[in-house]
PDB file of N, CA and C in Angstrom:
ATOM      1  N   UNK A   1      21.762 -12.236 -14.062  1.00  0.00           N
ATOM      2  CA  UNK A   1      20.952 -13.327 -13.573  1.00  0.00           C
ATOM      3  C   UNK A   1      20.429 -13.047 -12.166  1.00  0.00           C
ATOM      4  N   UNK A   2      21.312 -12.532 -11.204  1.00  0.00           N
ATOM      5  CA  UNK A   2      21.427 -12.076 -10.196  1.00  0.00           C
ATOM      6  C   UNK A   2      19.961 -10.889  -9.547  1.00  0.00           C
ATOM      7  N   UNK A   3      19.804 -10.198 -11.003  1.00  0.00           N
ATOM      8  CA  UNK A   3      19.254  -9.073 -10.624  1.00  0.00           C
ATOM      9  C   UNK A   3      17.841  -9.527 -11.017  1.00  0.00           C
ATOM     10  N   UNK A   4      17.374 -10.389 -12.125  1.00  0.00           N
ATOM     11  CA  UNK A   4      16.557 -11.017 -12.622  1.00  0.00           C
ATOM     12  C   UNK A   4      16.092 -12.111 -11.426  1.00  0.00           C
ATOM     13  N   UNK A   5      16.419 -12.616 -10.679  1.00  0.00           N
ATOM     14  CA  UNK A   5      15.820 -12.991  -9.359  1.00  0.00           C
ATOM     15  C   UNK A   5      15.509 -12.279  -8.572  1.00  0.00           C
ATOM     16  N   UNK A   6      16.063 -11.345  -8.452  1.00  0.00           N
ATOM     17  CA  UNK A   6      15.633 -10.100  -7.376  1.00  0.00           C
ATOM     18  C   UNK A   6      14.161  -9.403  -7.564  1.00  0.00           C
ATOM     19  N   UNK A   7      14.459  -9.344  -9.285  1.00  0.00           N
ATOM     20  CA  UNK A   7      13.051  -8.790  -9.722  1.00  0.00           C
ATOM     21  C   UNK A   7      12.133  -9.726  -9.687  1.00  0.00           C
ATOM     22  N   UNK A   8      12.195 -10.729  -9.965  1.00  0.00           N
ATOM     23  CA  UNK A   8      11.029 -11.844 -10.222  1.00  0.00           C
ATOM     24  C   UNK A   8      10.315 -12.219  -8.308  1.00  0.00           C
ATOM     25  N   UNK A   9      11.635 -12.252  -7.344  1.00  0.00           N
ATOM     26  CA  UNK A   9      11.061 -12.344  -6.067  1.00  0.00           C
ATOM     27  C   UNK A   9      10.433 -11.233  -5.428  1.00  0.00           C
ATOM     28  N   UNK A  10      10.602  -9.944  -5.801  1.00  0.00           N
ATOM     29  CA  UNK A  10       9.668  -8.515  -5.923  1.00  0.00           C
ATOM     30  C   UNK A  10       8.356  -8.835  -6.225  1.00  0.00           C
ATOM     31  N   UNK A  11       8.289  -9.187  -7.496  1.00  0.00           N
ATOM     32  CA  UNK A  11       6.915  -9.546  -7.849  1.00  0.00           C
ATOM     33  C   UNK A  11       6.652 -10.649  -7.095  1.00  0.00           C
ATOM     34  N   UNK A  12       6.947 -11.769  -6.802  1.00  0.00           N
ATOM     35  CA  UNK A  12       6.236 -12.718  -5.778  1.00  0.00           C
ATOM     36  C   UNK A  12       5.965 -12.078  -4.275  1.00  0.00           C
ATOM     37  N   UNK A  13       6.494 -11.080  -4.032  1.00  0.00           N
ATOM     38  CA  UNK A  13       6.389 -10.462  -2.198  1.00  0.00           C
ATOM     39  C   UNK A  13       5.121  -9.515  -2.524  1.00  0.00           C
ATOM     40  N   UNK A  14       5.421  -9.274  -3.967  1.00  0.00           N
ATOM     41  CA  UNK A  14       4.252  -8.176  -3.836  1.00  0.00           C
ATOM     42  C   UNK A  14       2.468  -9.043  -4.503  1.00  0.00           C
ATOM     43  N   UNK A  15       3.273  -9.988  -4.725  1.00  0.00           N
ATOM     44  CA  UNK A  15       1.501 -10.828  -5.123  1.00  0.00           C
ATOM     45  C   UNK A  15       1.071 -11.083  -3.752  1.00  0.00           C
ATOM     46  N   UNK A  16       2.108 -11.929  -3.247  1.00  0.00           N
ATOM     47  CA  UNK A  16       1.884 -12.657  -1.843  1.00  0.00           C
ATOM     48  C   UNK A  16       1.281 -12.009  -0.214  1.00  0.00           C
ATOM     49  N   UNK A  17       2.035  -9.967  -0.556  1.00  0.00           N
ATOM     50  CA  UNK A  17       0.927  -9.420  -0.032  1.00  0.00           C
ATOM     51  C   UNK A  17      -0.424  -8.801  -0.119  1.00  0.00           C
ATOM     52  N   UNK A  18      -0.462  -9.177  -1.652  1.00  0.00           N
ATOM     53  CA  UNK A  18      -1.555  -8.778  -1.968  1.00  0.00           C
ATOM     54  C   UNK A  18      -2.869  -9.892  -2.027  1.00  0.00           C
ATOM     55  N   UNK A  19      -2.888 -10.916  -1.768  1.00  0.00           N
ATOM     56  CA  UNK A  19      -3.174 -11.946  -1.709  1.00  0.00           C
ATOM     57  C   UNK A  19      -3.744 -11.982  -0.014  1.00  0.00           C
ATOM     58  N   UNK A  20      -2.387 -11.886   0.938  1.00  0.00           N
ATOM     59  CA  UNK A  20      -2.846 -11.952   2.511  1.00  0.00           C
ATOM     60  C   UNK A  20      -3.814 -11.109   2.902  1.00  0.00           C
ATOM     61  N   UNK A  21      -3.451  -9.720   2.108  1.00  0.00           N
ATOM     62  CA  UNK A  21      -4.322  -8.659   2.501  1.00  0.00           C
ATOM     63  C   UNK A  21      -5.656  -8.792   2.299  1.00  0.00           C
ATOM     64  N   UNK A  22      -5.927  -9.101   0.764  1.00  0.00           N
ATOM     65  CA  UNK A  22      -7.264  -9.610   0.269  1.00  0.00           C
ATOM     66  C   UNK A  22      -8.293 -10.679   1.482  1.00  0.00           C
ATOM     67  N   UNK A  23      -7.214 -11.379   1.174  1.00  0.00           N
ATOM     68  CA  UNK A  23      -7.505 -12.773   2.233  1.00  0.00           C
ATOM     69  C   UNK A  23      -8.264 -12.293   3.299  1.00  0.00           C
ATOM     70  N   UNK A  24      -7.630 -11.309   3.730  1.00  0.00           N
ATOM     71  CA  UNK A  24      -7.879 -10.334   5.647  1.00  0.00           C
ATOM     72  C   UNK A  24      -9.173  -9.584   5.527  1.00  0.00           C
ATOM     73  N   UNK A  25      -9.076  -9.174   4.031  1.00  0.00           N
ATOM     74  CA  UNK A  25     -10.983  -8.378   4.019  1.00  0.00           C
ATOM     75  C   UNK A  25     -11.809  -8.954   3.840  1.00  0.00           C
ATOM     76  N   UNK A  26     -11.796 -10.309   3.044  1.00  0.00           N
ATOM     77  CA  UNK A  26     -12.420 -10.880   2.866  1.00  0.00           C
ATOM     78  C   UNK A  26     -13.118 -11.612   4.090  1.00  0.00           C
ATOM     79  N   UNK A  27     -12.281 -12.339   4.755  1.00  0.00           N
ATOM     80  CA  UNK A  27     -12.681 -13.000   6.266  1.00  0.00           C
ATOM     81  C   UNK A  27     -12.865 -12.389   7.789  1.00  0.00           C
ATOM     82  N   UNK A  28     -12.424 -10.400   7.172  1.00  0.00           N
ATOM     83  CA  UNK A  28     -12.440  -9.723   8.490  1.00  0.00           C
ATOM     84  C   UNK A  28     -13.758  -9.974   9.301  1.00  0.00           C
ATOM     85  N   UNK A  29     -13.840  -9.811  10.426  1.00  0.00           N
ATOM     86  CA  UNK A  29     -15.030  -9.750  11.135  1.00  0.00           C
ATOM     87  C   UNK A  29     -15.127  -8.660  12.099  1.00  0.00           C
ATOM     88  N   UNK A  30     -14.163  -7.388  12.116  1.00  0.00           N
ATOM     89  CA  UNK A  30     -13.816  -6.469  12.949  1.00  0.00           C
ATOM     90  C   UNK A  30     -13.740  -5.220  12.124  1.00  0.00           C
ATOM     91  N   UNK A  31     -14.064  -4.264  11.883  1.00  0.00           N
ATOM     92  CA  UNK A  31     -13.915  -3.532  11.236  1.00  0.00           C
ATOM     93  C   UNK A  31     -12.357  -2.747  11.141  1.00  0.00           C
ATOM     94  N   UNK A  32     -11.621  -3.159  12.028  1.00  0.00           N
ATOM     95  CA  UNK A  32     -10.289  -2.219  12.342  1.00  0.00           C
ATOM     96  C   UNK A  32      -9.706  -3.596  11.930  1.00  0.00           C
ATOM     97  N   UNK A  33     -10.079  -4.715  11.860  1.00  0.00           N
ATOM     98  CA  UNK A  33      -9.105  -5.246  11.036  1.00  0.00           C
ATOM     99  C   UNK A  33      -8.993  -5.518   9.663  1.00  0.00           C
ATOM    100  N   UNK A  34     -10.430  -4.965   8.868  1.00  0.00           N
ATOM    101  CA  UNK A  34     -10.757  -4.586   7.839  1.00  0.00           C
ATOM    102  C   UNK A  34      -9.991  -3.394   7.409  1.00  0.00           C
ATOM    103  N   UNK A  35      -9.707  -2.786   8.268  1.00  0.00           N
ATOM    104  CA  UNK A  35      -8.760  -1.821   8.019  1.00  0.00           C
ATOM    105  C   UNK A  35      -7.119  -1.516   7.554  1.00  0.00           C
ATOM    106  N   UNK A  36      -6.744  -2.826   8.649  1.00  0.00           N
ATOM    107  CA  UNK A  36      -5.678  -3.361   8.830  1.00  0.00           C
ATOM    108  C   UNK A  36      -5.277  -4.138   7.633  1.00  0.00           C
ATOM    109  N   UNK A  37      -6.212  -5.020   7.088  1.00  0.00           N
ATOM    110  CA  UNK A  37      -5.866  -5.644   6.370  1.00  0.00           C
ATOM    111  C   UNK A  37      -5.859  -4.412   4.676  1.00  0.00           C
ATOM    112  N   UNK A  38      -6.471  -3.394   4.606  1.00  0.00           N
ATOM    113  CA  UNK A  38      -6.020  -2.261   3.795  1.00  0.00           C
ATOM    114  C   UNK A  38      -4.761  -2.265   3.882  1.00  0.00           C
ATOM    115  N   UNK A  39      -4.214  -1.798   4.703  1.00  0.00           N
ATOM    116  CA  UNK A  39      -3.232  -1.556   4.722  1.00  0.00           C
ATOM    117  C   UNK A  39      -2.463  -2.320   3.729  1.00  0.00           C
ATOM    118  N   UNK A  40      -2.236  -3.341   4.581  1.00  0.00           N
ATOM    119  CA  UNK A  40      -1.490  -4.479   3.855  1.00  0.00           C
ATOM    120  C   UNK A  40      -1.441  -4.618   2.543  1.00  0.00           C
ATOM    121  N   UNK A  41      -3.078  -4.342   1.681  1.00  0.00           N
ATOM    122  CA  UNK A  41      -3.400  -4.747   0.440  1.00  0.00           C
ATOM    123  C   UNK A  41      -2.071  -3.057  -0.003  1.00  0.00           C
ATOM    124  N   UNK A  42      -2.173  -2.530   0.562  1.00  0.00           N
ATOM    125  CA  UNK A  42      -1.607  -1.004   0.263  1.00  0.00           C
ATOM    126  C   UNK A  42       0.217  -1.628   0.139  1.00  0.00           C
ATOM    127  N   UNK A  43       0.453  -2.108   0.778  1.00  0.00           N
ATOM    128  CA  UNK A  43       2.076  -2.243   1.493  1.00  0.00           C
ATOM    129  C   UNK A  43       2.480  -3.478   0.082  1.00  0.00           C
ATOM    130  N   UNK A  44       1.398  -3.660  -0.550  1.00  0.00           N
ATOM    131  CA  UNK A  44       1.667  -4.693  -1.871  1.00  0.00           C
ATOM    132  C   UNK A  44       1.746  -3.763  -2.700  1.00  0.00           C
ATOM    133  N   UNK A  45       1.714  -2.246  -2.985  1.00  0.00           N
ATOM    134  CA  UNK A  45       1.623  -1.549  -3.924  1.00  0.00           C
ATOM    135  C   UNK A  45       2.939  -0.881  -3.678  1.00  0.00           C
ATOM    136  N   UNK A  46       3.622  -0.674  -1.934  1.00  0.00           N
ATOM    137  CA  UNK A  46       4.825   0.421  -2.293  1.00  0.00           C
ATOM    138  C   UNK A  46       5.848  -1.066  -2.610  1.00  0.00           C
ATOM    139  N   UNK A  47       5.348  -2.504  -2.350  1.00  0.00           N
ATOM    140  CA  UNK A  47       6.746  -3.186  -2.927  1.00  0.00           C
ATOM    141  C   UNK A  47       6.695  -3.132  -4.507  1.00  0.00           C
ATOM    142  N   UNK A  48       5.635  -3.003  -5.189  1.00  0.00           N
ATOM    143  CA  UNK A  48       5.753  -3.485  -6.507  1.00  0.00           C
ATOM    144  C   UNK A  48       6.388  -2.163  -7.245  1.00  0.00           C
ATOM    145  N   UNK A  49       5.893  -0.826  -6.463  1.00  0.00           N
ATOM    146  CA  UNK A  49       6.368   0.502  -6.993  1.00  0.00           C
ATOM    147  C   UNK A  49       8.125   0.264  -6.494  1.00  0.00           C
ATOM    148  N   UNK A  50       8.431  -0.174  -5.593  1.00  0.00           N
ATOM    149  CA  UNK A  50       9.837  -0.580  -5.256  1.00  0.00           C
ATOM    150  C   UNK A  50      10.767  -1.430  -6.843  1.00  0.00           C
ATOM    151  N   UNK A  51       9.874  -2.393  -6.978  1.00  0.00           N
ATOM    152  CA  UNK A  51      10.443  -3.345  -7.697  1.00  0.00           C
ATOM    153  C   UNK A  51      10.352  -2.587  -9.046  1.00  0.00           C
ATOM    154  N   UNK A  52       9.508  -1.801  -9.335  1.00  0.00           N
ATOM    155  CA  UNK A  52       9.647  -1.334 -10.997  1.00  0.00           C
ATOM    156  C   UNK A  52      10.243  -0.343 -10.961  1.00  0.00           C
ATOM    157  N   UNK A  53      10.880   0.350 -10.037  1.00  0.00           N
ATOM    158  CA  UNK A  53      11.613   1.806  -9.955  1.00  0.00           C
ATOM    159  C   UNK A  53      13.346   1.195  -9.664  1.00  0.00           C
ATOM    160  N   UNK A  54      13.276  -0.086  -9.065  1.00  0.00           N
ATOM    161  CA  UNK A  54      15.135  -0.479  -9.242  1.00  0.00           C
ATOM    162  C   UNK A  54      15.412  -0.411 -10.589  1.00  0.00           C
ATOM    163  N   UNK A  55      17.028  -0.506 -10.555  1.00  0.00           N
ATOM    164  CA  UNK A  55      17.767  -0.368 -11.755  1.00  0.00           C
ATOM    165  C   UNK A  55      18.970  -0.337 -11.435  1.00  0.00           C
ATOM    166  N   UNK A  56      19.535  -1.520 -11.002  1.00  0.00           N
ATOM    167  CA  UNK A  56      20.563  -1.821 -10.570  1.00  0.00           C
ATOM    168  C   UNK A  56      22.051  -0.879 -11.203  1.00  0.00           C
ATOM    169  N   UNK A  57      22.640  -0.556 -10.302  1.00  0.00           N
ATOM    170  CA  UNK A  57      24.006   0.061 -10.539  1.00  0.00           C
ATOM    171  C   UNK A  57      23.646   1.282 -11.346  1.00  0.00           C
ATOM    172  N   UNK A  58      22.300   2.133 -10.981  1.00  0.00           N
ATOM    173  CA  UNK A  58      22.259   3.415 -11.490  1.00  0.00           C
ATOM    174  C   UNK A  58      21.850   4.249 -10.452  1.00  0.00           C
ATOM    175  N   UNK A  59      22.109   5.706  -9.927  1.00  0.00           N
ATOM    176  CA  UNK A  59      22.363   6.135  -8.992  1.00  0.00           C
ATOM    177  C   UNK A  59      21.048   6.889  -8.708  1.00  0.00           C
ATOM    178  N   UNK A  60      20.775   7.739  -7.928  1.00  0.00           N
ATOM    179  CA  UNK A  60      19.368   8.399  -7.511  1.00  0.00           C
ATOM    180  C   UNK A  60      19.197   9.754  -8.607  1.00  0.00           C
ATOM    181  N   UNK A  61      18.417  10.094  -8.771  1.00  0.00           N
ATOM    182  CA  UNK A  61      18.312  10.964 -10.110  1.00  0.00           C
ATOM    183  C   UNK A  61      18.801  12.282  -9.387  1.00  0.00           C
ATOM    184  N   UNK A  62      19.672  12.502  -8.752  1.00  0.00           N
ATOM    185  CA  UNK A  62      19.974  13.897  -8.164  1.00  0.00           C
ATOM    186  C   UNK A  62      20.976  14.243  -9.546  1.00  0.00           C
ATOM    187  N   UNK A  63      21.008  15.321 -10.512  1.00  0.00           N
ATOM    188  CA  UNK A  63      21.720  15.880 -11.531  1.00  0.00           C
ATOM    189  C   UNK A  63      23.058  16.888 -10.801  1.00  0.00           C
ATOM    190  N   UNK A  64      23.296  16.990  -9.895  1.00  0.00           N
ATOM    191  CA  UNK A  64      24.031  17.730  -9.427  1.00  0.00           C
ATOM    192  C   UNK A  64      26.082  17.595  -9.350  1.00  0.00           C
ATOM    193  N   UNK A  65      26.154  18.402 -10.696  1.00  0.00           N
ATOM    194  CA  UNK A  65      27.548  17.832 -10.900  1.00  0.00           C
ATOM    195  C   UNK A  65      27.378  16.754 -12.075  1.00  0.00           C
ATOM    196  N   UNK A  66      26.498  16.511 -12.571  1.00  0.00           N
ATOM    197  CA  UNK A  66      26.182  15.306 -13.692  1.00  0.00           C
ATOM    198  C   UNK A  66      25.393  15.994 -14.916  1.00  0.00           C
ATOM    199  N   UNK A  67      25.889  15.529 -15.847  1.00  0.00           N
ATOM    200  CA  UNK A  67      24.914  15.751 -17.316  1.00  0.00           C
ATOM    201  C   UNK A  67      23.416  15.251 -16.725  1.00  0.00           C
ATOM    202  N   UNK A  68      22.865  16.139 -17.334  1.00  0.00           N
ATOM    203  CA  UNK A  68      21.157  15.503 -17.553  1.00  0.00           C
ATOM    204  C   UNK A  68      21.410  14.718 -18.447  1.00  0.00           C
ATOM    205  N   UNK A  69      21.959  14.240 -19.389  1.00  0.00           N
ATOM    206  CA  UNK A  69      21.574  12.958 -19.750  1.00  0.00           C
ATOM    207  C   UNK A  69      22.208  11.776 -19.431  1.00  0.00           C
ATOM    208  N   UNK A  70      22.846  11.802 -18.422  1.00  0.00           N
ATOM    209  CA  UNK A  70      23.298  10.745 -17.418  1.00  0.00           C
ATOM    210  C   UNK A  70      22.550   9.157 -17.231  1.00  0.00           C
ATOM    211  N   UNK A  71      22.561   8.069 -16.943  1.00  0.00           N
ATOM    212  CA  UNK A  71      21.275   7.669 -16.822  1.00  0.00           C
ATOM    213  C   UNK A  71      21.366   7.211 -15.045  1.00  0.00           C
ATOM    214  N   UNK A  72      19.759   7.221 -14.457  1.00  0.00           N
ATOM    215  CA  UNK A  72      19.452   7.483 -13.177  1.00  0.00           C
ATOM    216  C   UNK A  72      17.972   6.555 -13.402  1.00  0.00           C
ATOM    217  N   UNK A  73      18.311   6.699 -11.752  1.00  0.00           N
ATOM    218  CA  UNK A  73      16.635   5.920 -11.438  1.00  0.00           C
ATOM    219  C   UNK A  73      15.323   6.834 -11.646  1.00  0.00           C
ATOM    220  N   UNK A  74      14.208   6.242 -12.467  1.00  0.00           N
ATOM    221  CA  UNK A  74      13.368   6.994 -12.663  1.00  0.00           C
ATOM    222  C   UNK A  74      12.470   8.079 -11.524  1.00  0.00           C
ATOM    223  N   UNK A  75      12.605   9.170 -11.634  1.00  0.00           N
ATOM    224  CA  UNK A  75      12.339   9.975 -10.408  1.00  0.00           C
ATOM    225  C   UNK A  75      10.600   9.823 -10.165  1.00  0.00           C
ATOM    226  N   UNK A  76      10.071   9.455 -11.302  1.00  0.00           N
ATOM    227  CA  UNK A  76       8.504   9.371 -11.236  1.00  0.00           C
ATOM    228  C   UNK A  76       8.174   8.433 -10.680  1.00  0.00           C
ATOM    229  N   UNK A  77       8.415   7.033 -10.691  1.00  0.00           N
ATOM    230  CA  UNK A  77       8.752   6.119  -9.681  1.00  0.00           C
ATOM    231  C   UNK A  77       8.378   6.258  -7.844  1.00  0.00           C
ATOM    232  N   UNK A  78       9.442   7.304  -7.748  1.00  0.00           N
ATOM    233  CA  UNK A  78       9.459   7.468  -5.734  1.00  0.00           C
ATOM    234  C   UNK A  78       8.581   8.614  -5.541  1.00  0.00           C
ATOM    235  N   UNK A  79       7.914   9.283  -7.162  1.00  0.00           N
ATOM    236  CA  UNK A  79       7.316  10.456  -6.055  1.00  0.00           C
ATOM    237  C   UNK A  79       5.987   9.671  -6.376  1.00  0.00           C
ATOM    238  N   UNK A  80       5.749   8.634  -7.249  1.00  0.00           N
ATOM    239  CA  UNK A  80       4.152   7.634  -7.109  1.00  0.00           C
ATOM    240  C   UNK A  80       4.186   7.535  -5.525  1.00  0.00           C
ATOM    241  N   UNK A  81       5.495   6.699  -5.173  1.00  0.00           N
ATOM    242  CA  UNK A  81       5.526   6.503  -3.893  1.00  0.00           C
ATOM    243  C   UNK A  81       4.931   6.745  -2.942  1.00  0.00           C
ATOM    244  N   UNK A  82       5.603   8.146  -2.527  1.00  0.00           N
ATOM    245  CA  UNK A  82       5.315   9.111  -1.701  1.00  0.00           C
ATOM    246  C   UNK A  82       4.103   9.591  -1.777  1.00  0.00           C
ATOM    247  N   UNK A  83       3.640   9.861  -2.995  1.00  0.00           N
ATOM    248  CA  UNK A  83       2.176   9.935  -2.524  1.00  0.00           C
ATOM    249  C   UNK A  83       0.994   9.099  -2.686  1.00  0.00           C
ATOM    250  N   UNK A  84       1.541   7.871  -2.730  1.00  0.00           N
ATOM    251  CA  UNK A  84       1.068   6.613  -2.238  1.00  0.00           C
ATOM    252  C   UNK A  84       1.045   6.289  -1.059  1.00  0.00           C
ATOM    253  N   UNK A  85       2.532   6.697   0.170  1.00  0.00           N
ATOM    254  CA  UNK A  85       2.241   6.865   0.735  1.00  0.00           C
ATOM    255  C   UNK A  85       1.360   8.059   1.878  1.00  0.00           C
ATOM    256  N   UNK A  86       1.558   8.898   0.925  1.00  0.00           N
ATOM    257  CA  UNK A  86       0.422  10.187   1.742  1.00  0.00           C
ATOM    258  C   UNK A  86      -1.253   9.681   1.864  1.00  0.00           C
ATOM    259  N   UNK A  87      -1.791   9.201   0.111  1.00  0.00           N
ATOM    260  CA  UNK A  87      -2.985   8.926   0.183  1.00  0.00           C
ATOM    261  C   UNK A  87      -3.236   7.728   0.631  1.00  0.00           C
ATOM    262  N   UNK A  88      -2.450   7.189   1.193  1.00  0.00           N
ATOM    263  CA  UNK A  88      -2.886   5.765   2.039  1.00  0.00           C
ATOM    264  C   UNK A  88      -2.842   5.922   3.647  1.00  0.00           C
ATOM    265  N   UNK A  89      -2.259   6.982   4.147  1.00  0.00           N
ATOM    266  CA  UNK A  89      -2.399   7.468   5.470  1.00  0.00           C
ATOM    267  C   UNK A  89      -3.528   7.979   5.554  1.00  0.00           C
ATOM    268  N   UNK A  90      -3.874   8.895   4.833  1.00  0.00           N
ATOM    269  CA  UNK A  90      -5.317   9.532   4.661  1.00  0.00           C
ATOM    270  C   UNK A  90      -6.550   8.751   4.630  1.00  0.00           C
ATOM    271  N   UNK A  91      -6.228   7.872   3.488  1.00  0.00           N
ATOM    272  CA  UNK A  91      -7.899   6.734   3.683  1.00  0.00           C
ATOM    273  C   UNK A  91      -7.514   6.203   5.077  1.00  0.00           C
ATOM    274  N   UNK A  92      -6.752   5.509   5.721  1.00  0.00           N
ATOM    275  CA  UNK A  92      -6.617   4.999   6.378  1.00  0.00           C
ATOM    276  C   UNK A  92      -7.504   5.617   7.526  1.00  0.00           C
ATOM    277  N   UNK A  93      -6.752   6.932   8.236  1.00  0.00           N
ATOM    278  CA  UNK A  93      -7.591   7.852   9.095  1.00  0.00           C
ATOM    279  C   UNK A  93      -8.974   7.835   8.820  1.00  0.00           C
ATOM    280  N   UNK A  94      -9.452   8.157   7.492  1.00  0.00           N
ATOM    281  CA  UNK A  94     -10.366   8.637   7.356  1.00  0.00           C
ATOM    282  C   UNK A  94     -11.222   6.985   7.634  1.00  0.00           C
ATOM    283  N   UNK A  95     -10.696   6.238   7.270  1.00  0.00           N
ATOM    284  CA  UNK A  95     -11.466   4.609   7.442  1.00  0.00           C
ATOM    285  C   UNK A  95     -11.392   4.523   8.827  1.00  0.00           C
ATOM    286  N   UNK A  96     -10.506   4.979   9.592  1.00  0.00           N
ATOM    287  CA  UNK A  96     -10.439   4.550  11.083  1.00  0.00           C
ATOM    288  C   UNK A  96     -11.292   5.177  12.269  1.00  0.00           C
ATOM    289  N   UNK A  97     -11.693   6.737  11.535  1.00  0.00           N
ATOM    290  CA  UNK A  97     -12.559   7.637  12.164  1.00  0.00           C
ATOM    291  C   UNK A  97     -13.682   7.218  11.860  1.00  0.00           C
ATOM    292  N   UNK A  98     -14.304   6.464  10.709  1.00  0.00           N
ATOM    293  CA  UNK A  98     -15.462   5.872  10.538  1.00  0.00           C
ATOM    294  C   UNK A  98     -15.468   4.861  11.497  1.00  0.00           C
ATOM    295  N   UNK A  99     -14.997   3.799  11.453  1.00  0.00           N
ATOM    296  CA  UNK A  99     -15.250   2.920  12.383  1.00  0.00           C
ATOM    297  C   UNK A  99     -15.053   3.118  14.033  1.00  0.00           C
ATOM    298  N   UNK A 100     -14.629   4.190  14.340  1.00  0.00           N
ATOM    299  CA  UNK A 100     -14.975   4.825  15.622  1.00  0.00           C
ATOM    300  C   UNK A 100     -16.584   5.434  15.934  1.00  0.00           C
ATOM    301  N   UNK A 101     -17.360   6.106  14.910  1.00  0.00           N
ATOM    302  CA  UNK A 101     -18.582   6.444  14.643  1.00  0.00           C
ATOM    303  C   UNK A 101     -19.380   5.366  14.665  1.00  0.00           C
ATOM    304  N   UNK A 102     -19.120   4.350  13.897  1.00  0.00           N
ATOM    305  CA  UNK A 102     -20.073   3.256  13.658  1.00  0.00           C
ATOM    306  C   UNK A 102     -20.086   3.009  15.010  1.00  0.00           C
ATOM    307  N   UNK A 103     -19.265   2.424  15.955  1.00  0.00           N
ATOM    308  CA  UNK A 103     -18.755   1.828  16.869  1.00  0.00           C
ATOM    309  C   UNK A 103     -20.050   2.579  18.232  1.00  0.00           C
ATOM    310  N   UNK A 104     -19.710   3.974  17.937  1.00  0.00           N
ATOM    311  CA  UNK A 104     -20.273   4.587  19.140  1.00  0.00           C
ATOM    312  C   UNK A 104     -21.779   4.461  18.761  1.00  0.00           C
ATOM    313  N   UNK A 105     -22.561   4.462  17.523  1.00  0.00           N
ATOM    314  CA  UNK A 105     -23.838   4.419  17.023  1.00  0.00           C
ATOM    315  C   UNK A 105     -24.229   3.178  17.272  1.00  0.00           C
ATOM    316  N   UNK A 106     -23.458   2.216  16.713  1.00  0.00           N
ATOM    317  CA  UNK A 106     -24.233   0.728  16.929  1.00  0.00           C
ATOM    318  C   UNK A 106     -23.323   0.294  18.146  1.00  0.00           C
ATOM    319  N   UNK A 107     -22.515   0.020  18.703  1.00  0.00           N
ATOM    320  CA  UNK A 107     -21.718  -0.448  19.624  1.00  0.00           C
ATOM    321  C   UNK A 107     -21.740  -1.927  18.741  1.00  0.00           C
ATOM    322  N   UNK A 108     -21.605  -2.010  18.358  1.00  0.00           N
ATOM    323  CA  UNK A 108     -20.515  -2.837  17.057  1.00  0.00           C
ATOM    324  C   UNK A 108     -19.223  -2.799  16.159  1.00  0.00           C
ATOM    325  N   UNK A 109     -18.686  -3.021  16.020  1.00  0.00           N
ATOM    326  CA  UNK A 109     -17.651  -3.445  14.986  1.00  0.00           C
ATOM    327  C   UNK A 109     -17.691  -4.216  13.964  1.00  0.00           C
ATOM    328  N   UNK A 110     -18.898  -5.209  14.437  1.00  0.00           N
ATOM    329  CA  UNK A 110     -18.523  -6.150  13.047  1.00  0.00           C
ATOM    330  C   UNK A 110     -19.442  -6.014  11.662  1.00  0.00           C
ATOM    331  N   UNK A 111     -18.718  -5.596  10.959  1.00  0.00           N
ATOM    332  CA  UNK A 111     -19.668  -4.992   9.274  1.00  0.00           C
ATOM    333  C   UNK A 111     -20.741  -6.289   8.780  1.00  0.00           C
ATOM    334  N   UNK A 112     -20.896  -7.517   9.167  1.00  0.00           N
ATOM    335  CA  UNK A 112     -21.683  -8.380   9.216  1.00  0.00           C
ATOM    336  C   UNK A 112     -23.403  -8.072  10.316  1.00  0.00           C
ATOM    337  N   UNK A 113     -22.949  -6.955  11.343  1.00  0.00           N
ATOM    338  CA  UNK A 113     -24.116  -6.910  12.549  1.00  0.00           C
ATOM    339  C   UNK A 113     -24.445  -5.512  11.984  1.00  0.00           C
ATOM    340  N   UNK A 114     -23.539  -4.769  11.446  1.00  0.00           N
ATOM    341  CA  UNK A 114     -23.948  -2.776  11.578  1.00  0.00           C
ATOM    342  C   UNK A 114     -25.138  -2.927  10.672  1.00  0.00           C
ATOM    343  N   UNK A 115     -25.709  -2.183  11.184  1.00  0.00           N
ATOM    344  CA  UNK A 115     -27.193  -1.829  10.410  1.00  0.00           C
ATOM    345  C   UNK A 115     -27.095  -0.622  10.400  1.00  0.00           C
ATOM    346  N   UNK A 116     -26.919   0.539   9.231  1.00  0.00           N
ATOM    347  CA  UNK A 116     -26.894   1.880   9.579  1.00  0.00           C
ATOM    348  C   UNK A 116     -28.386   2.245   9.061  1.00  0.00           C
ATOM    349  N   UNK A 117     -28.754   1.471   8.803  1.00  0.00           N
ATOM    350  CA  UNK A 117     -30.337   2.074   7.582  1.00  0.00           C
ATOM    351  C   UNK A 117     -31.771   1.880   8.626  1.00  0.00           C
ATOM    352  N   UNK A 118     -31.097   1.618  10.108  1.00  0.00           N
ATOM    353  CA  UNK A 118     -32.346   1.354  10.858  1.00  0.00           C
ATOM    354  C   UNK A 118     -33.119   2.319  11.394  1.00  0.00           C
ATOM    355  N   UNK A 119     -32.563   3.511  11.042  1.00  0.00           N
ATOM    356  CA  UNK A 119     -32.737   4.941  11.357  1.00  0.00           C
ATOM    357  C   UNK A 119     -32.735   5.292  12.845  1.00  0.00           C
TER     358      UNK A 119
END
């Protein structure tokens, strides 16, 4: 019962940041907080990859000293993760170096004023 709340409040942390985050692009007016609020929409994806990779009272998939057919936490699980978190550092930069460019071209920030098509 115990663990069945745990999971069900997983999925509510991970709607609820996915929801704020949304919320944050939607109403950004700054481009770095358009950014910011990525993030966030991102930080709703390593809880939900959190919540579907538990498995209460089963140990980390290290086989060492153990049968392979042991049962363990799914190893495909933490390496989504991980490079969930790699390719979310990456857009990130790469979103943050844009809005440094825009910034110096228009001396703006806000994606409501940038005009890039004015030549």
């Amino acid at each position: 019962m115990q663990e069945q709340i745990i999971f069900y409040a997983g999925f509510a942390v991970a709607a609820w940041l996915f929801v704020i985050g949304l919320y944050g692009i939607i109403s950004s007016r700054h481009l770095v907080h358009l950014c910011l609020s990525l993030t966030v929409v991102q930080a709703a994806t390593y809880v939900l990859l959190a919540v579907i990779g538990y498995r209460p009272g089963l140990p980390a998939p290290i086989f060492v000293g153990f049968p392979a057919t042991s049962p363990a936490v799914d190893p495909v699980i933490q390496a989504l993760m991980l490079t969930d978190v790699v390719v979310e550092a990456t857009v990130i930069a790469l979103l943050l170096s844009i809005t440094v460019r825009v910034h110096r071209r228009t001396s703006s920030a806000d994606p409501n004023e940038v005009d890039l098509m004015r030549g």
